[in-house]
PDB file of N, CA and C in Angstrom:
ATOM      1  N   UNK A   1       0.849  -1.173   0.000  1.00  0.00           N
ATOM      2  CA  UNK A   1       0.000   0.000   0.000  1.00  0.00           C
ATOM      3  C   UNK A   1       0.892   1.233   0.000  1.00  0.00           C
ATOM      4  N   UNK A   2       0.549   2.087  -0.712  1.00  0.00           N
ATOM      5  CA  UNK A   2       1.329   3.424  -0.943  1.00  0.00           C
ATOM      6  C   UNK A   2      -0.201   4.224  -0.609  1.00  0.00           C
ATOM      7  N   UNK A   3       0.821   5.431   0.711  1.00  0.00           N
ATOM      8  CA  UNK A   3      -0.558   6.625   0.539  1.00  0.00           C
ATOM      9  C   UNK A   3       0.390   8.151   0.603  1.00  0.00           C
ATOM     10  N   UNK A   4      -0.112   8.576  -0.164  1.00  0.00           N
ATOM     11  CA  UNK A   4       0.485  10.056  -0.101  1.00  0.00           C
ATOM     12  C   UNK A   4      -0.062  11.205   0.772  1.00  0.00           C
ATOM     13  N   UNK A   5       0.305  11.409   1.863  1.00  0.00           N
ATOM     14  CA  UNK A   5       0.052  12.258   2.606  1.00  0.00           C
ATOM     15  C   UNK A   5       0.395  14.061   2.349  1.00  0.00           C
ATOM     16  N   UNK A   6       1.008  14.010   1.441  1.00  0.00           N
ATOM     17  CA  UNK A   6       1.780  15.379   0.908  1.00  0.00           C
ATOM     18  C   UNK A   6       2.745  15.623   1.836  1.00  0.00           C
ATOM     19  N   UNK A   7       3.592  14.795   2.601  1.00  0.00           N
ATOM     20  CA  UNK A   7       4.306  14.874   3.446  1.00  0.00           C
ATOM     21  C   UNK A   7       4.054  15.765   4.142  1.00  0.00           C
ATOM     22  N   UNK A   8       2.985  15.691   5.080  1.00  0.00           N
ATOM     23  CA  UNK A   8       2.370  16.298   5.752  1.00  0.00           C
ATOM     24  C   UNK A   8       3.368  15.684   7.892  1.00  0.00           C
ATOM     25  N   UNK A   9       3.546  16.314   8.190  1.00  0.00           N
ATOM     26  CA  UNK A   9       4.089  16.105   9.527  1.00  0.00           C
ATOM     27  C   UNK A   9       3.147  16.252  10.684  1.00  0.00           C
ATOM     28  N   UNK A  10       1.839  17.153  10.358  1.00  0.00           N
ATOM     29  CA  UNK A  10       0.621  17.996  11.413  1.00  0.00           C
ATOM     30  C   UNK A  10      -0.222  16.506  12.092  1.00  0.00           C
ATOM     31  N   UNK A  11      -0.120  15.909  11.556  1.00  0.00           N
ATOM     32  CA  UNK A  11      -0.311  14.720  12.390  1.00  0.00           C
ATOM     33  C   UNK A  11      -0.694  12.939  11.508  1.00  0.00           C
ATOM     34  N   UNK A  12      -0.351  11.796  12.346  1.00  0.00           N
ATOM     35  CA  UNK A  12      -0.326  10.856  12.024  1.00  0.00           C
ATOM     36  C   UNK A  12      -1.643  10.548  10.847  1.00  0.00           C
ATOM     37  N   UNK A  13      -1.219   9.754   9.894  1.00  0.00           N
ATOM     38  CA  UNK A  13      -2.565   9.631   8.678  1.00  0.00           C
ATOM     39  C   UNK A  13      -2.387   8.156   8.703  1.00  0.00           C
ATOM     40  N   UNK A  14      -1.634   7.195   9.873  1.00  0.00           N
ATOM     41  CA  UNK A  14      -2.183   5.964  10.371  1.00  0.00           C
ATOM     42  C   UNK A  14      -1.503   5.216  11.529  1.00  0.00           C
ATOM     43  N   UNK A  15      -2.147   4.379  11.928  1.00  0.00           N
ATOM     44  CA  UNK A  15      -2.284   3.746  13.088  1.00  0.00           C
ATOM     45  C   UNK A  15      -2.202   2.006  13.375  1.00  0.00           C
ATOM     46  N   UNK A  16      -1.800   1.495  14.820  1.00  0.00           N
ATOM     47  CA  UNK A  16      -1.916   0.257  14.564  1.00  0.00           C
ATOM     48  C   UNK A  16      -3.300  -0.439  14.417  1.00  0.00           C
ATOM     49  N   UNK A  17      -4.343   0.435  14.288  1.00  0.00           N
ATOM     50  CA  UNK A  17      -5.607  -0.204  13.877  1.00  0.00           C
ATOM     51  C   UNK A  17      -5.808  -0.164  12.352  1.00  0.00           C
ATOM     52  N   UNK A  18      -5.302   0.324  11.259  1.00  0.00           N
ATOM     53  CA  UNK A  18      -5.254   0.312  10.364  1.00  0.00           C
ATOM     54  C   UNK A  18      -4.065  -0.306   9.537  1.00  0.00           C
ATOM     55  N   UNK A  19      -2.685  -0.387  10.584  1.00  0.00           N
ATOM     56  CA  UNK A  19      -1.662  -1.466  10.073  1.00  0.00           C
ATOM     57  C   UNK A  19      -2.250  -3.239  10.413  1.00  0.00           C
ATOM     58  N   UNK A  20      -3.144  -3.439  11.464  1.00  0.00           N
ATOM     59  CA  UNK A  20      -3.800  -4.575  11.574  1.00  0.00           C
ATOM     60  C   UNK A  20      -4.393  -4.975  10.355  1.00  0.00           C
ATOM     61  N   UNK A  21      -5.227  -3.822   9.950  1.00  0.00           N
ATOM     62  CA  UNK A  21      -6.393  -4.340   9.220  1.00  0.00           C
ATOM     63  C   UNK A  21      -5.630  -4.375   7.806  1.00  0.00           C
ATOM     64  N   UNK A  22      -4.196  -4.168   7.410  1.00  0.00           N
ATOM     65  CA  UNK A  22      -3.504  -4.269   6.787  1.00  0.00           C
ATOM     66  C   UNK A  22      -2.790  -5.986   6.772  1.00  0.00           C
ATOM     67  N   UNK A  23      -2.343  -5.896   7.792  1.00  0.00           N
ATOM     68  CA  UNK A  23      -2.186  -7.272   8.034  1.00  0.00           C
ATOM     69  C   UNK A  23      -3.019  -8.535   7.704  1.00  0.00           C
ATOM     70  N   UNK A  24      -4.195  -8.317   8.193  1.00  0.00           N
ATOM     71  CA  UNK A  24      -5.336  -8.867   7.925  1.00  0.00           C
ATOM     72  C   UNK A  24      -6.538  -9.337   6.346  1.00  0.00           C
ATOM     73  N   UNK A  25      -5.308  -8.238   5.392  1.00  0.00           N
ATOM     74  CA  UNK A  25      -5.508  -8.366   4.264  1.00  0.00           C
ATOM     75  C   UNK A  25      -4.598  -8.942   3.495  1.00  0.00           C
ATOM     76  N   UNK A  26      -3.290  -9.141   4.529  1.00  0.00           N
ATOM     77  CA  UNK A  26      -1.911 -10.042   3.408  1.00  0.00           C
ATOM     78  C   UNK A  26      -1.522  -9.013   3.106  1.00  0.00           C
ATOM     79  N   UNK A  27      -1.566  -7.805   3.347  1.00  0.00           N
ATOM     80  CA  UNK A  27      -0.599  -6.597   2.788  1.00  0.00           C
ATOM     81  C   UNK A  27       0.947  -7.131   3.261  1.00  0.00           C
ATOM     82  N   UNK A  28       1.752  -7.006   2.404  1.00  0.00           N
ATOM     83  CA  UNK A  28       3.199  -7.255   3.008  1.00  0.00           C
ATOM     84  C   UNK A  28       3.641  -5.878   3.789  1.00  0.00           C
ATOM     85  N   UNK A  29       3.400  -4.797   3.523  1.00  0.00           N
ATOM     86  CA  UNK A  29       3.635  -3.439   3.800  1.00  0.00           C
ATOM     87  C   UNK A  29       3.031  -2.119   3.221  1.00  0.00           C
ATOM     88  N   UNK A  30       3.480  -1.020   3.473  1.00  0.00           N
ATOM     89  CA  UNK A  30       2.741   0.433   3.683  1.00  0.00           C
ATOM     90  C   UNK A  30       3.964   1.355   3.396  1.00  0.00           C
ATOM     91  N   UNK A  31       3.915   2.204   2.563  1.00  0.00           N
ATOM     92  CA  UNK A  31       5.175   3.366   2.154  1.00  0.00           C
ATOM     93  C   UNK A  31       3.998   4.601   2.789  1.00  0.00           C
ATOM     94  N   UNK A  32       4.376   5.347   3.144  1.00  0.00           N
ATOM     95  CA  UNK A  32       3.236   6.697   3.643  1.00  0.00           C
ATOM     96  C   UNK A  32       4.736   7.928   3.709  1.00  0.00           C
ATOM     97  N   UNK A  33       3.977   8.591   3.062  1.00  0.00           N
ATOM     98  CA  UNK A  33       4.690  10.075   2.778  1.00  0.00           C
ATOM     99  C   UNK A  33       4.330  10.960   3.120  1.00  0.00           C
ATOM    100  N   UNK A  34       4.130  10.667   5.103  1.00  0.00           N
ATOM    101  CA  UNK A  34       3.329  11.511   6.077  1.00  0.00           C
ATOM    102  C   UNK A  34       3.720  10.968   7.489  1.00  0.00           C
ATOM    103  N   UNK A  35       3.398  10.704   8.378  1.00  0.00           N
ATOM    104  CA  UNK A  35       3.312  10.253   9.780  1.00  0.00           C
ATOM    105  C   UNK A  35       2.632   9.225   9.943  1.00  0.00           C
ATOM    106  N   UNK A  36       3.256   8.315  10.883  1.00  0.00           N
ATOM    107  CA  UNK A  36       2.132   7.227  11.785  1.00  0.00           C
ATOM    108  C   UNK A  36       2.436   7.731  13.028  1.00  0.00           C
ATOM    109  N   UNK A  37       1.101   6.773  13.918  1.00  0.00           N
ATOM    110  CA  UNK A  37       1.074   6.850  15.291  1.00  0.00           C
ATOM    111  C   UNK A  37       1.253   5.789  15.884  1.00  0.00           C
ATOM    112  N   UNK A  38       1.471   4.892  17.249  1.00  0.00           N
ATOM    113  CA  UNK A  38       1.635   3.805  17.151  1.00  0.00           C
ATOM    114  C   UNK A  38       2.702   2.934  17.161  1.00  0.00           C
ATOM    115  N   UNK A  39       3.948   3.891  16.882  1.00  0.00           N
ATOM    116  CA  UNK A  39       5.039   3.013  16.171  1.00  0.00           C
ATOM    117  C   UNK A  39       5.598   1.975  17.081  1.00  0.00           C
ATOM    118  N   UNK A  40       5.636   2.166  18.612  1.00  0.00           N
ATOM    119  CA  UNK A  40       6.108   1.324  19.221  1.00  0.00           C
ATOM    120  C   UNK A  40       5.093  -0.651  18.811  1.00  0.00           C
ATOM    121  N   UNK A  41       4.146  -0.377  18.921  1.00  0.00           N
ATOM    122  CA  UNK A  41       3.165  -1.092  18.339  1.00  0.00           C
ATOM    123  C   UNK A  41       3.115  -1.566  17.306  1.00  0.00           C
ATOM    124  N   UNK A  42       3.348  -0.980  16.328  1.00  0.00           N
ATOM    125  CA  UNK A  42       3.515  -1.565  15.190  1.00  0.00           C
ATOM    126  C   UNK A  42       5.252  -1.868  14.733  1.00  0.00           C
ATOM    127  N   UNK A  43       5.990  -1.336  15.250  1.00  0.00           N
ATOM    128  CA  UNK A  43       6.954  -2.171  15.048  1.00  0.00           C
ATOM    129  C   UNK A  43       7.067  -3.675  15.525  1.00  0.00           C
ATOM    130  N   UNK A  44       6.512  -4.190  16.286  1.00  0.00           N
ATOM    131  CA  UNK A  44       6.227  -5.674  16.732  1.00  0.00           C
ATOM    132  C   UNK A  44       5.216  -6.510  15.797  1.00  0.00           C
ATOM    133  N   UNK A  45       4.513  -5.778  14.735  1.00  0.00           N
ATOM    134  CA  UNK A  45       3.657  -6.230  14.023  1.00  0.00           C
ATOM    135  C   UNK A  45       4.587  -7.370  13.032  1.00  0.00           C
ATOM    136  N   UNK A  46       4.242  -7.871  12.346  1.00  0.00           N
ATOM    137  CA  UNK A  46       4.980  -8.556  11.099  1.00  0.00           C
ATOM    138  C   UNK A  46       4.443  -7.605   9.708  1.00  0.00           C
ATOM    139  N   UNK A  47       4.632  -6.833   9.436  1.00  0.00           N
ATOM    140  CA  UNK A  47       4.626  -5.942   8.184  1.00  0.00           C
ATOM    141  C   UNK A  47       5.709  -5.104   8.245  1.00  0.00           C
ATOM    142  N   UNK A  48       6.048  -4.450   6.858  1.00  0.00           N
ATOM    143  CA  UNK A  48       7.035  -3.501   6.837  1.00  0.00           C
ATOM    144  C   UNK A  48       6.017  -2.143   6.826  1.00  0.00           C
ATOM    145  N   UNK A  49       6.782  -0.942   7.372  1.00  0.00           N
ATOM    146  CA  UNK A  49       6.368   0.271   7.340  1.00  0.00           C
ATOM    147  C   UNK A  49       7.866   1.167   7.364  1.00  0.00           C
ATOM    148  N   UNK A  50       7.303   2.275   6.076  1.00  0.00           N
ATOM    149  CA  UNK A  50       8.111   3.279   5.568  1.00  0.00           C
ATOM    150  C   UNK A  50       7.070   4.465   6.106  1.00  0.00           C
ATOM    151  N   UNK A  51       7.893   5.230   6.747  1.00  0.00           N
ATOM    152  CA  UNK A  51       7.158   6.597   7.103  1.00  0.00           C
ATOM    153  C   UNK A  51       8.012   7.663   6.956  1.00  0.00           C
ATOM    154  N   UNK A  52       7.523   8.727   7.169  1.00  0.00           N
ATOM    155  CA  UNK A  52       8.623  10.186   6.820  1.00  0.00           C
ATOM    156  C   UNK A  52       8.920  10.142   8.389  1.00  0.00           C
ATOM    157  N   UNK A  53       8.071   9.876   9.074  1.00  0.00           N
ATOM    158  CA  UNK A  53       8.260  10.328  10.668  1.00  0.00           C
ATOM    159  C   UNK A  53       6.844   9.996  12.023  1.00  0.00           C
ATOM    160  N   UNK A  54       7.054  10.204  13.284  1.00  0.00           N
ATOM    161  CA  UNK A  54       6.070   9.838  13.805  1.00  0.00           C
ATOM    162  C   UNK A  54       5.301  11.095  14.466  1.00  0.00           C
ATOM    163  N   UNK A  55       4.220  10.924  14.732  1.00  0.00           N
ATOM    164  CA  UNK A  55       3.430  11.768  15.380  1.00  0.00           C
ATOM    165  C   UNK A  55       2.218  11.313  16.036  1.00  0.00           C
ATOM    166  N   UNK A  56       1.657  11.630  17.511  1.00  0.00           N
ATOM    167  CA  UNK A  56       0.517  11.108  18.108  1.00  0.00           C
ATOM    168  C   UNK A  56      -0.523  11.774  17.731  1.00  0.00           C
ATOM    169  N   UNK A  57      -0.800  12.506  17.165  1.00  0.00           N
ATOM    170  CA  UNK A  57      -2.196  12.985  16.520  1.00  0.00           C
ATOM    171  C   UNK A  57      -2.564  12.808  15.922  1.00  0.00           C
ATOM    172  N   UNK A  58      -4.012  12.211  16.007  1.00  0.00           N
ATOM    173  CA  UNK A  58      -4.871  11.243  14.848  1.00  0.00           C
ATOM    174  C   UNK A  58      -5.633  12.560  14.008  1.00  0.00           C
ATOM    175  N   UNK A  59      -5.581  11.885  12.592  1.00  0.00           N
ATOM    176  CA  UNK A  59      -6.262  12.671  11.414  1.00  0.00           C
ATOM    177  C   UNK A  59      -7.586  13.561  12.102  1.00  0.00           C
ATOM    178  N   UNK A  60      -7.425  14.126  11.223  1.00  0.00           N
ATOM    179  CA  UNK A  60      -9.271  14.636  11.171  1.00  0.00           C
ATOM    180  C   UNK A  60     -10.509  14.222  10.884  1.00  0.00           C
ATOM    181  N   UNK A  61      -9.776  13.180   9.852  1.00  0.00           N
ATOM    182  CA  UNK A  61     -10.611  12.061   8.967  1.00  0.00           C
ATOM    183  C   UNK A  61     -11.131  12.920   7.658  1.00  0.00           C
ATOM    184  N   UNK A  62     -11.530  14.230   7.188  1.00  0.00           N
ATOM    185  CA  UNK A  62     -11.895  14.586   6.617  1.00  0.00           C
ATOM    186  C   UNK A  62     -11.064  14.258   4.919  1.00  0.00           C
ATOM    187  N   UNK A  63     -11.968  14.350   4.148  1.00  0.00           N
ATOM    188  CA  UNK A  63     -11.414  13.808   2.696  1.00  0.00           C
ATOM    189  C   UNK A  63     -11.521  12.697   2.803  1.00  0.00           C
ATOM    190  N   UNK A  64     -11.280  11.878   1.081  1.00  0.00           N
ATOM    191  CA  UNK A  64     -11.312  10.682   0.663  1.00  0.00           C
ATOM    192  C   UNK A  64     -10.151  10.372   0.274  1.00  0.00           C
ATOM    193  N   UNK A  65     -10.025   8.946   0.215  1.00  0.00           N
ATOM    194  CA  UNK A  65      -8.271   8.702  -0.416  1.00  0.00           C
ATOM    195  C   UNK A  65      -9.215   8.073  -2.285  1.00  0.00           C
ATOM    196  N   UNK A  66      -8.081   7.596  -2.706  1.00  0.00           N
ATOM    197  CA  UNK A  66      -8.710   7.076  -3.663  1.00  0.00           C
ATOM    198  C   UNK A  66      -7.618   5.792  -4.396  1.00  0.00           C
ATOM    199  N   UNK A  67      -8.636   4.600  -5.078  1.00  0.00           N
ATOM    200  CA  UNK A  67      -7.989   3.598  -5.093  1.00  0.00           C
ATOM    201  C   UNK A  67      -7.154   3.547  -6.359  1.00  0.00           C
ATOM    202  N   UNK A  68      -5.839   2.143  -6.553  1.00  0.00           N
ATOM    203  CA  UNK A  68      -5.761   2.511  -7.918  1.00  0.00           C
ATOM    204  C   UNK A  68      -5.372   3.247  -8.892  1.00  0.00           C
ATOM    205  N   UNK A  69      -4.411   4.449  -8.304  1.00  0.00           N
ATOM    206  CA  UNK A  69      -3.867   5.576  -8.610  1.00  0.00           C
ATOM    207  C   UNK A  69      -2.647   5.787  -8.739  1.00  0.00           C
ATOM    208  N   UNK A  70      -1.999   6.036  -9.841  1.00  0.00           N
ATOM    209  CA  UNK A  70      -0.430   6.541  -9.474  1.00  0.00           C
ATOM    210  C   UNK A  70      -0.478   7.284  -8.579  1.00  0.00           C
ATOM    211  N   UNK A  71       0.831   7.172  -7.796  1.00  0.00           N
ATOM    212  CA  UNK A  71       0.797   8.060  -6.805  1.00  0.00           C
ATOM    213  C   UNK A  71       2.222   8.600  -6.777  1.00  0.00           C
ATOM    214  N   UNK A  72       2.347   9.945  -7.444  1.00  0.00           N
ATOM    215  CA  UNK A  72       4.106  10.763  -7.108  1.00  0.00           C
ATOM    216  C   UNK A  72       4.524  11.197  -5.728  1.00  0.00           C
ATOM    217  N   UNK A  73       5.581  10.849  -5.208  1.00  0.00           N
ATOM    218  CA  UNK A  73       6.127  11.952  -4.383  1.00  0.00           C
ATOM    219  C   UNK A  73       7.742  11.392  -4.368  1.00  0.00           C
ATOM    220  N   UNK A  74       8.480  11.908  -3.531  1.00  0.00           N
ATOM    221  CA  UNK A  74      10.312  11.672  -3.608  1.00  0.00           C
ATOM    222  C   UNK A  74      10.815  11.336  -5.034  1.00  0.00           C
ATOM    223  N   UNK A  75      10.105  12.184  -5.987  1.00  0.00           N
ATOM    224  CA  UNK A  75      10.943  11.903  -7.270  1.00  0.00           C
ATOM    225  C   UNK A  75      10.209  10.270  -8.149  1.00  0.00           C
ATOM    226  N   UNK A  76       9.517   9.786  -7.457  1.00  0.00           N
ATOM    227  CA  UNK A  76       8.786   8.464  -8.170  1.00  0.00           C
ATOM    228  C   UNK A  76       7.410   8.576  -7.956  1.00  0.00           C
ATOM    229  N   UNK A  77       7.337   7.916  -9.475  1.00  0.00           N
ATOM    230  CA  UNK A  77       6.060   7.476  -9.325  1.00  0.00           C
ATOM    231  C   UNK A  77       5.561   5.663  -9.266  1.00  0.00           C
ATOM    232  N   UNK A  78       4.940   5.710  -8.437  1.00  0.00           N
ATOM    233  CA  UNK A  78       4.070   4.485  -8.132  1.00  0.00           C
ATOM    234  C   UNK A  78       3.117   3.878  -8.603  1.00  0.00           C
ATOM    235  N   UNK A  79       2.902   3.263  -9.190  1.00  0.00           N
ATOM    236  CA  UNK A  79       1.752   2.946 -10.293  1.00  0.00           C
ATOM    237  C   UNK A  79       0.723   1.462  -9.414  1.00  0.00           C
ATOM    238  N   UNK A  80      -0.084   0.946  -9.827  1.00  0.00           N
ATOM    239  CA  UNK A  80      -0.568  -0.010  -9.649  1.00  0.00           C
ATOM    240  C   UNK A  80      -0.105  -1.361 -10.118  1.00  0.00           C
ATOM    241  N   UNK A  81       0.613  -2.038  -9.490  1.00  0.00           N
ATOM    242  CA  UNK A  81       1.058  -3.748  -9.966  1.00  0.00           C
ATOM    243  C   UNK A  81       2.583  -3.343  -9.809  1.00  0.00           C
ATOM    244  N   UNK A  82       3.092  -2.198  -9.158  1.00  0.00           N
ATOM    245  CA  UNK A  82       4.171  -2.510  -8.933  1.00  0.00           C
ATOM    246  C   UNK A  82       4.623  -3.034  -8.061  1.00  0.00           C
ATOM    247  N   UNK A  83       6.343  -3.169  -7.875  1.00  0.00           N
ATOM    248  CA  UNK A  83       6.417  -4.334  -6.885  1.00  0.00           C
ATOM    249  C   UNK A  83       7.660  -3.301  -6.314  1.00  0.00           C
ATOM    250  N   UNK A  84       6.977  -3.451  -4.942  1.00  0.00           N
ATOM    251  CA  UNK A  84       8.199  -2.564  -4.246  1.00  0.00           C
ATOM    252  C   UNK A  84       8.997  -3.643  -2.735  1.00  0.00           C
ATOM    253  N   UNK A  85      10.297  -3.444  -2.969  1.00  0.00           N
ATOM    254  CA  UNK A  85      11.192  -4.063  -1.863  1.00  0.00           C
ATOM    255  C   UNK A  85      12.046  -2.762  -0.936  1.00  0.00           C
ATOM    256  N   UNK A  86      12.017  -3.371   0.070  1.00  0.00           N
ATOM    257  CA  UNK A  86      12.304  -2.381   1.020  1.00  0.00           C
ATOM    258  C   UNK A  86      13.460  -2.518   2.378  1.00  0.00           C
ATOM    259  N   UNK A  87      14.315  -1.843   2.630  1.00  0.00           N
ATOM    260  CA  UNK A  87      14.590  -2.422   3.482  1.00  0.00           C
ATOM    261  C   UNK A  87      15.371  -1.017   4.424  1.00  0.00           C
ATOM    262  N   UNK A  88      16.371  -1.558   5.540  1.00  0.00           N
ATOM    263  CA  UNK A  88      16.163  -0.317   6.402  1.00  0.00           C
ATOM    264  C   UNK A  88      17.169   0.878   5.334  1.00  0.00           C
ATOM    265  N   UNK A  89      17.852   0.855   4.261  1.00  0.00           N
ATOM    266  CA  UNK A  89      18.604   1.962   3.730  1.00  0.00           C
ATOM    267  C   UNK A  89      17.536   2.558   3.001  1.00  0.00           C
ATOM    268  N   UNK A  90      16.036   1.729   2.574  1.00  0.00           N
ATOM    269  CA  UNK A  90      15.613   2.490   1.506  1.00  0.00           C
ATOM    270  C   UNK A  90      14.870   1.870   0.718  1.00  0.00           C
ATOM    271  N   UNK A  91      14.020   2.076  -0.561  1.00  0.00           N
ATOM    272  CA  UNK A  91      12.731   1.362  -1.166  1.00  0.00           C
ATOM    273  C   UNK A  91      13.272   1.097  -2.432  1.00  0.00           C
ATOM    274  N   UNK A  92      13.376   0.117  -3.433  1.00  0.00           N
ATOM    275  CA  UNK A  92      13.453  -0.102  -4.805  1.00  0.00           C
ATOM    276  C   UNK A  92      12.144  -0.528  -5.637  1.00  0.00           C
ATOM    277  N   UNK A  93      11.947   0.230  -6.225  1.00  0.00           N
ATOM    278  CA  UNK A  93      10.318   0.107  -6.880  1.00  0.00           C
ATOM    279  C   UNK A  93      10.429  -0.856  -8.304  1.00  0.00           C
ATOM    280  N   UNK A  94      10.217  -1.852  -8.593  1.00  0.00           N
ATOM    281  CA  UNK A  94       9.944  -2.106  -9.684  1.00  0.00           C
ATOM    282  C   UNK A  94       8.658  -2.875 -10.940  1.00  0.00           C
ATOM    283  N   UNK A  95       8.572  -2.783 -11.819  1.00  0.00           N
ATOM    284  CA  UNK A  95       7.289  -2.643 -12.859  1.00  0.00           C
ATOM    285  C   UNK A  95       7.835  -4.949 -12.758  1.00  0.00           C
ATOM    286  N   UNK A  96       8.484  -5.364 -12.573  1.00  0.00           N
ATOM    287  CA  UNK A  96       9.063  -6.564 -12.412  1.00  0.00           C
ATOM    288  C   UNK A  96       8.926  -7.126 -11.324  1.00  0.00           C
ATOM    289  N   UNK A  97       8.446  -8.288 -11.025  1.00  0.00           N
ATOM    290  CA  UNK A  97       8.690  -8.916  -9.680  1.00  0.00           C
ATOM    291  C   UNK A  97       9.949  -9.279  -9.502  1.00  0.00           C
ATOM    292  N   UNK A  98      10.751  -8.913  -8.984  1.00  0.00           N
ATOM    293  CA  UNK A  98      12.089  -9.622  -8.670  1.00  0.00           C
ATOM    294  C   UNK A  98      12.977 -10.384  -8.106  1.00  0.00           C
ATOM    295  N   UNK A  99      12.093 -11.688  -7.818  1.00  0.00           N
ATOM    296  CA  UNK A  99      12.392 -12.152  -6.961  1.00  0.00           C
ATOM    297  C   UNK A  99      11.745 -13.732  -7.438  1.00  0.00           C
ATOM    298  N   UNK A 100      10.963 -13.490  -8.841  1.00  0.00           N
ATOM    299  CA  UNK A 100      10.999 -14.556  -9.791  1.00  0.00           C
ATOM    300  C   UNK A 100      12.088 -15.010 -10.125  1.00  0.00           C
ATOM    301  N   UNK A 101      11.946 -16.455 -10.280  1.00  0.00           N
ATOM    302  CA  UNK A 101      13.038 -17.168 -11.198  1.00  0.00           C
ATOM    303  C   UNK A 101      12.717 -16.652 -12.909  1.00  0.00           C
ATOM    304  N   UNK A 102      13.615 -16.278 -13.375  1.00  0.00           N
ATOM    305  CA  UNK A 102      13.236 -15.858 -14.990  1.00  0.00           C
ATOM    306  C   UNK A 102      12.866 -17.226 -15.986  1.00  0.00           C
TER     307      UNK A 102
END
């Protein structure tokens, strides 16, 4: 899951109730280009999470996200069916699964 927050810092745009329900869907992980809350918590989870930074203040909730979308920010864009690997130096995005035998 990729969500673009506009790298927003004013407060967390997720939580370990929404990294659960992540979990709970087989998500392997979450890139967010904004804040979570939680982190002690969700670092014990089994998913990966990329964040800009943390913060305890929950959203406003106001607005919609939307599904299915490229999504730009740090110079890339993110498309749908890509395959992103991650690890603690940093994210490699690719249109390839890589991790197929060819």
């Amino acid at each position: 899951l990729v969500i673009d927050g506009g790298g927003s810092l004013r407060c967390a745009m997720l939580g370990d109730k929404l990294v659960q329900l992540a979990i709970d869907h087989n998500w392997k992980g979450v890139v967010l280009n904004g804040c979570l809350r939680d982190s002690a918590a969700i670092s014990a989870l089994p998913i990966g999470i990329k964040a800009l930074n943390t913060n305890p203040t929950r959203p406003s909730l106001e607005g919609e996200g939307r599904l299915d979308e490229p999504v730009y920010f740090a110079g890339v864009t993110f498309r749908p069916g890509h395959f992103l690997y991650a690890d603690t130096d940093g994210i490699v995005v690719s249109e390839k699964n890589l991790t197929e035998s060819p």
